[in-house]
PDB file of N, CA and C in Angstrom:
ATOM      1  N   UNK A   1       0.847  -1.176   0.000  1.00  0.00           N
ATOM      2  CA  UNK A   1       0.000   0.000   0.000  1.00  0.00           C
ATOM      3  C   UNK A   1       0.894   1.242   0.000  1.00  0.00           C
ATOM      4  N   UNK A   2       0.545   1.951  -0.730  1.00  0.00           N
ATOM      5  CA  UNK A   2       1.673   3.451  -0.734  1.00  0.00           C
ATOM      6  C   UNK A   2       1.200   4.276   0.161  1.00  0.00           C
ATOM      7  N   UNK A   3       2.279   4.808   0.415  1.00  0.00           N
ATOM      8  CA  UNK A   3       2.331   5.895   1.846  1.00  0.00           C
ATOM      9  C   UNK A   3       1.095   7.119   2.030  1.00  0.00           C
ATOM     10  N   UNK A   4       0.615   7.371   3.095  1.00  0.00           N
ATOM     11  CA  UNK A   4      -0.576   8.223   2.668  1.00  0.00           C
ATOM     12  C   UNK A   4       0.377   9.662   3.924  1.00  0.00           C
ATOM     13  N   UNK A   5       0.557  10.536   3.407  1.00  0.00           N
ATOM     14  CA  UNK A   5       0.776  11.673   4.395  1.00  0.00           C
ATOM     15  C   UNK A   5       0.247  12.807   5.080  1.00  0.00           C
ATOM     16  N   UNK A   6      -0.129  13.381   6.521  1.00  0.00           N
ATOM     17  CA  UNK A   6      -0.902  14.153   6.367  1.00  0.00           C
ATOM     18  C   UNK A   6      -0.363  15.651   6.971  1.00  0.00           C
ATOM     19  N   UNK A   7      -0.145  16.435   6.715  1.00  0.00           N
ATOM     20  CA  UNK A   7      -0.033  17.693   6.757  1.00  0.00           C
ATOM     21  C   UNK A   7      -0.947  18.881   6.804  1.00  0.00           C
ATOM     22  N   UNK A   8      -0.032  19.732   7.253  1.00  0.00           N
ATOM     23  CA  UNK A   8      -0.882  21.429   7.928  1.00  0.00           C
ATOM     24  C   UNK A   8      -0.242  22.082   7.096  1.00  0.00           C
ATOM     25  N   UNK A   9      -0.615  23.736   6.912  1.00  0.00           N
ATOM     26  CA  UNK A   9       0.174  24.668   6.746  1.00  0.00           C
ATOM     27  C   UNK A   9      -0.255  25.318   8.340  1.00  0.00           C
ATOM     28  N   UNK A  10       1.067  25.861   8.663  1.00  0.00           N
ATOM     29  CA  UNK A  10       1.043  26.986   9.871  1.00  0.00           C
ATOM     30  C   UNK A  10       1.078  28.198   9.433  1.00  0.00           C
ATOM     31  N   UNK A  11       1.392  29.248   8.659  1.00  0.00           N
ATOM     32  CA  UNK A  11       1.352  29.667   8.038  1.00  0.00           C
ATOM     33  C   UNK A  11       0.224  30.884   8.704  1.00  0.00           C
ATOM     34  N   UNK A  12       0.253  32.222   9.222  1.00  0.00           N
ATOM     35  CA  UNK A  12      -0.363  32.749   9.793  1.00  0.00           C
ATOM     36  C   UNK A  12      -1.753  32.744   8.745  1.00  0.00           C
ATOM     37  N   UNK A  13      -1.205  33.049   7.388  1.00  0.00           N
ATOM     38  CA  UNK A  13      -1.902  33.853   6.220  1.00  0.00           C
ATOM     39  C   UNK A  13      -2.976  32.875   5.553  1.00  0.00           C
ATOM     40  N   UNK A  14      -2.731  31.625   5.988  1.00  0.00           N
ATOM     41  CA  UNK A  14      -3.467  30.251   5.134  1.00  0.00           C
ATOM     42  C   UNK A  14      -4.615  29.752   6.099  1.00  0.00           C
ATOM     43  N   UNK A  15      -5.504  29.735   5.757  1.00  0.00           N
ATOM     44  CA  UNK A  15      -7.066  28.900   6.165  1.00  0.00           C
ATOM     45  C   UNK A  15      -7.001  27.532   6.064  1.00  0.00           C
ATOM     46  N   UNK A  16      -5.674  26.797   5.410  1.00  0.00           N
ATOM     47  CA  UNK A  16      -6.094  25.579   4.903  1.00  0.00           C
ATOM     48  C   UNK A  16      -6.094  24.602   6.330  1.00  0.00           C
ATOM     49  N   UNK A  17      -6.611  23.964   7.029  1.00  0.00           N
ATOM     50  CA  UNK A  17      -6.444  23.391   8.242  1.00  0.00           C
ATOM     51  C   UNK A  17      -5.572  21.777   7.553  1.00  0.00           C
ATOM     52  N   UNK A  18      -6.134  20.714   7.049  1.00  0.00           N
ATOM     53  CA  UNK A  18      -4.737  20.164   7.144  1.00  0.00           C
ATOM     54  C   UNK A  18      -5.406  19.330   5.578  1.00  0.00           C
ATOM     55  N   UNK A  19      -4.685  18.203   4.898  1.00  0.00           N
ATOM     56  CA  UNK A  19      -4.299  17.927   3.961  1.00  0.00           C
ATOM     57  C   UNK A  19      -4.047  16.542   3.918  1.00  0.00           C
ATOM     58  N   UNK A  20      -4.161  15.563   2.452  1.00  0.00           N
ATOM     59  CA  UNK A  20      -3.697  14.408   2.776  1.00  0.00           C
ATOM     60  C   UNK A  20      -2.789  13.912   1.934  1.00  0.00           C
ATOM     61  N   UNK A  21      -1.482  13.782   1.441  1.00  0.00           N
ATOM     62  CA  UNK A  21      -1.309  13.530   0.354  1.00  0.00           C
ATOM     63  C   UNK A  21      -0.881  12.000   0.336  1.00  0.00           C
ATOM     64  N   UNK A  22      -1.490  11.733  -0.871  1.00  0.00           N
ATOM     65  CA  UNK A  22      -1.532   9.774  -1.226  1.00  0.00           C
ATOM     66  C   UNK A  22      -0.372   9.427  -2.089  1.00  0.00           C
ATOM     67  N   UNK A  23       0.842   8.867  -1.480  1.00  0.00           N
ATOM     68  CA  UNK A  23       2.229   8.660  -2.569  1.00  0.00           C
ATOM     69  C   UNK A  23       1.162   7.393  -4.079  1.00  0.00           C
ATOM     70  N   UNK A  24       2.308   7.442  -4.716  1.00  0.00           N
ATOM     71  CA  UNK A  24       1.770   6.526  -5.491  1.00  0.00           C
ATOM     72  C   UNK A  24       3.256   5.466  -5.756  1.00  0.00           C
ATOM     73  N   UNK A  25       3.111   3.818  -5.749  1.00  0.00           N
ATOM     74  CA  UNK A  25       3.643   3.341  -5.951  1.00  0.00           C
ATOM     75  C   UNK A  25       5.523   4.032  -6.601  1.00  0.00           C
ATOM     76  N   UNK A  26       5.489   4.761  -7.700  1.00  0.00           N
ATOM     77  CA  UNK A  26       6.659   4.836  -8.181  1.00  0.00           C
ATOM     78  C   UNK A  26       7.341   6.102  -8.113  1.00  0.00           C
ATOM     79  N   UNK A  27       6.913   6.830  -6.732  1.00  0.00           N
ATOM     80  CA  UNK A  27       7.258   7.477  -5.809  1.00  0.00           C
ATOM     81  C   UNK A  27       8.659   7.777  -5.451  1.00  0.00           C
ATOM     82  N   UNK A  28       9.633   8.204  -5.881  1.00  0.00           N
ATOM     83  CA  UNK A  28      11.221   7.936  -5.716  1.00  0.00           C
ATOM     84  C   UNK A  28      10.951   7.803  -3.909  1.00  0.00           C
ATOM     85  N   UNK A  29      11.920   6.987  -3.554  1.00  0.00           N
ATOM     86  CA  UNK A  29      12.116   7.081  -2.378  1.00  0.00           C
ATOM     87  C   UNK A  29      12.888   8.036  -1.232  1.00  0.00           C
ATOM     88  N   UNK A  30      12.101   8.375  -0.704  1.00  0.00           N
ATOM     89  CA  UNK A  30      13.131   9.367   0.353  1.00  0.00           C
ATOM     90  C   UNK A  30      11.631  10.951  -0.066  1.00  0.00           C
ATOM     91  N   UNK A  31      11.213  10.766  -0.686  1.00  0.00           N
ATOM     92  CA  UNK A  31      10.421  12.253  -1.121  1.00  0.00           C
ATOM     93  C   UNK A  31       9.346  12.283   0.097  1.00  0.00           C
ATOM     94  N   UNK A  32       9.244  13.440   0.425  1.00  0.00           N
ATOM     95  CA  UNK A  32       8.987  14.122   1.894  1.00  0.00           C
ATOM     96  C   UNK A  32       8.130  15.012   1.449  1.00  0.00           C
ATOM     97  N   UNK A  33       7.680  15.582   2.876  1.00  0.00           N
ATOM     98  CA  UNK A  33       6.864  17.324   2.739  1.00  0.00           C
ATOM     99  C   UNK A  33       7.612  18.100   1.955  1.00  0.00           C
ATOM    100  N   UNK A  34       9.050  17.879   2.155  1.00  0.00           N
ATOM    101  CA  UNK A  34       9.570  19.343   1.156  1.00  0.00           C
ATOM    102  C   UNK A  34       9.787  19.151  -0.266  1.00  0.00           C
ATOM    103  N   UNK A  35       9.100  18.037  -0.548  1.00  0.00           N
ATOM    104  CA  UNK A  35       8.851  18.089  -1.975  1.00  0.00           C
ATOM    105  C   UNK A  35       7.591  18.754  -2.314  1.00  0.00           C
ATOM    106  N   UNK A  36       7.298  19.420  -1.473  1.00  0.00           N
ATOM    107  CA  UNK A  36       5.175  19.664  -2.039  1.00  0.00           C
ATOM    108  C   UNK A  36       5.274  21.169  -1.606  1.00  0.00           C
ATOM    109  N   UNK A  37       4.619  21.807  -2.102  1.00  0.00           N
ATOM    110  CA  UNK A  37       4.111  23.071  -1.380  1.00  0.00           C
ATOM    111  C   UNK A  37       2.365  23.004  -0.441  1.00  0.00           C
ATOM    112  N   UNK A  38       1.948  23.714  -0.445  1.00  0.00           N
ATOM    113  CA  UNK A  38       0.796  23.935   0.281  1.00  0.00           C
ATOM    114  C   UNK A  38      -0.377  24.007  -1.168  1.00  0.00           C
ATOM    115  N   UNK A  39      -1.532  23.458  -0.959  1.00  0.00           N
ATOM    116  CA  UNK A  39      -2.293  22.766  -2.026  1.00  0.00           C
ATOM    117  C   UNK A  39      -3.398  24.404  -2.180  1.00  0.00           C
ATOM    118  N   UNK A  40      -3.440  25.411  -0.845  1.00  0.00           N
ATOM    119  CA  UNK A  40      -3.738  26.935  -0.833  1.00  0.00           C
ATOM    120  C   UNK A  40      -3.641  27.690  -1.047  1.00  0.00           C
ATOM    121  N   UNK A  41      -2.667  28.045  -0.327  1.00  0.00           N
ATOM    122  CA  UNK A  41      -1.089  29.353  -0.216  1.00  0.00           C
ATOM    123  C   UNK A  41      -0.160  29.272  -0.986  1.00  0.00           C
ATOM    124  N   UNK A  42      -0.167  27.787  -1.143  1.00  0.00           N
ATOM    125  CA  UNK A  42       1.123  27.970  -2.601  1.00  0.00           C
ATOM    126  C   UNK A  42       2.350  28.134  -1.684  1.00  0.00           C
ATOM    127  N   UNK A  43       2.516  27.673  -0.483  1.00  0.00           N
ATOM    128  CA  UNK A  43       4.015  28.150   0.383  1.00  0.00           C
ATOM    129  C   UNK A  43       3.798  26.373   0.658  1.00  0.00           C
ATOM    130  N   UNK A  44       5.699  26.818   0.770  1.00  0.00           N
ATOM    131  CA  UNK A  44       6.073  25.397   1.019  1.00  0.00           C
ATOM    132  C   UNK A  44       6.597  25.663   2.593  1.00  0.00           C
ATOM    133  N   UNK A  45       6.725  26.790   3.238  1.00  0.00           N
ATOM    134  CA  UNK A  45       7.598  26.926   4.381  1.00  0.00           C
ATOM    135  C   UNK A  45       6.686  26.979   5.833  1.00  0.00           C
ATOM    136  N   UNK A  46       5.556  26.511   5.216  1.00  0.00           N
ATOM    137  CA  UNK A  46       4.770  26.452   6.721  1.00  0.00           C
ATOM    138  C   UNK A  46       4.676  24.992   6.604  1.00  0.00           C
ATOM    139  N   UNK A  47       4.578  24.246   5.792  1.00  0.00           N
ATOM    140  CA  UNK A  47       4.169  22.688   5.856  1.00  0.00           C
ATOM    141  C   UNK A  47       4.413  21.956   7.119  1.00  0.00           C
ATOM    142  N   UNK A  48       3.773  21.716   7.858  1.00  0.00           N
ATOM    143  CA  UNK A  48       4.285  20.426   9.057  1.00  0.00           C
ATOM    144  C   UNK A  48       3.741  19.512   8.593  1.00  0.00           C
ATOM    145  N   UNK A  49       4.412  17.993   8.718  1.00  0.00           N
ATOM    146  CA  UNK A  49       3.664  16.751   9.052  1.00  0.00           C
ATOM    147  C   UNK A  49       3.229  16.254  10.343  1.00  0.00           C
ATOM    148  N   UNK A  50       1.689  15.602  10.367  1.00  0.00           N
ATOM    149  CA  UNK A  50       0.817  15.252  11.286  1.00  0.00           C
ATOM    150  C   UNK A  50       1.084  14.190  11.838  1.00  0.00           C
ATOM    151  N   UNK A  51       1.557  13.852  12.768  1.00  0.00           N
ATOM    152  CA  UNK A  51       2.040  12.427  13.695  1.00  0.00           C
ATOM    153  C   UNK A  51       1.122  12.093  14.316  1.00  0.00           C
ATOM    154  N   UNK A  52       0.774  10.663  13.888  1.00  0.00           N
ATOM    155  CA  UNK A  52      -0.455   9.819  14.940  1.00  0.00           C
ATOM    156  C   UNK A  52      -0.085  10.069  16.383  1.00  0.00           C
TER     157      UNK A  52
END
């Protein structure tokens, strides 16, 4: 099953509360939040990931 990730922006300026992104199988390995920006704001520098 490919990796499912979930993320915030903190970001004073962004409404977006949080996010899910679904890897897909051929996914290089090692690719993280700081491959993505914010799916809102368009900023990549507020991104946190959400820990169970």
């Amino acid at each position: 099953m490919p990796k499912t990730l979930e993320a915030v922006c903190t970001r004073d300026d962004c409404d977006l509360d949080m996010f899910e992104l679904h890897y897909t199988y051929d996914m290089p390995d090692g690719t993280g939040l700081e491959a993505f920006t914010c799916p809102y704001c368009g900023n990549a520098d507020g991104l946190e990931e959400l820990t169970p």
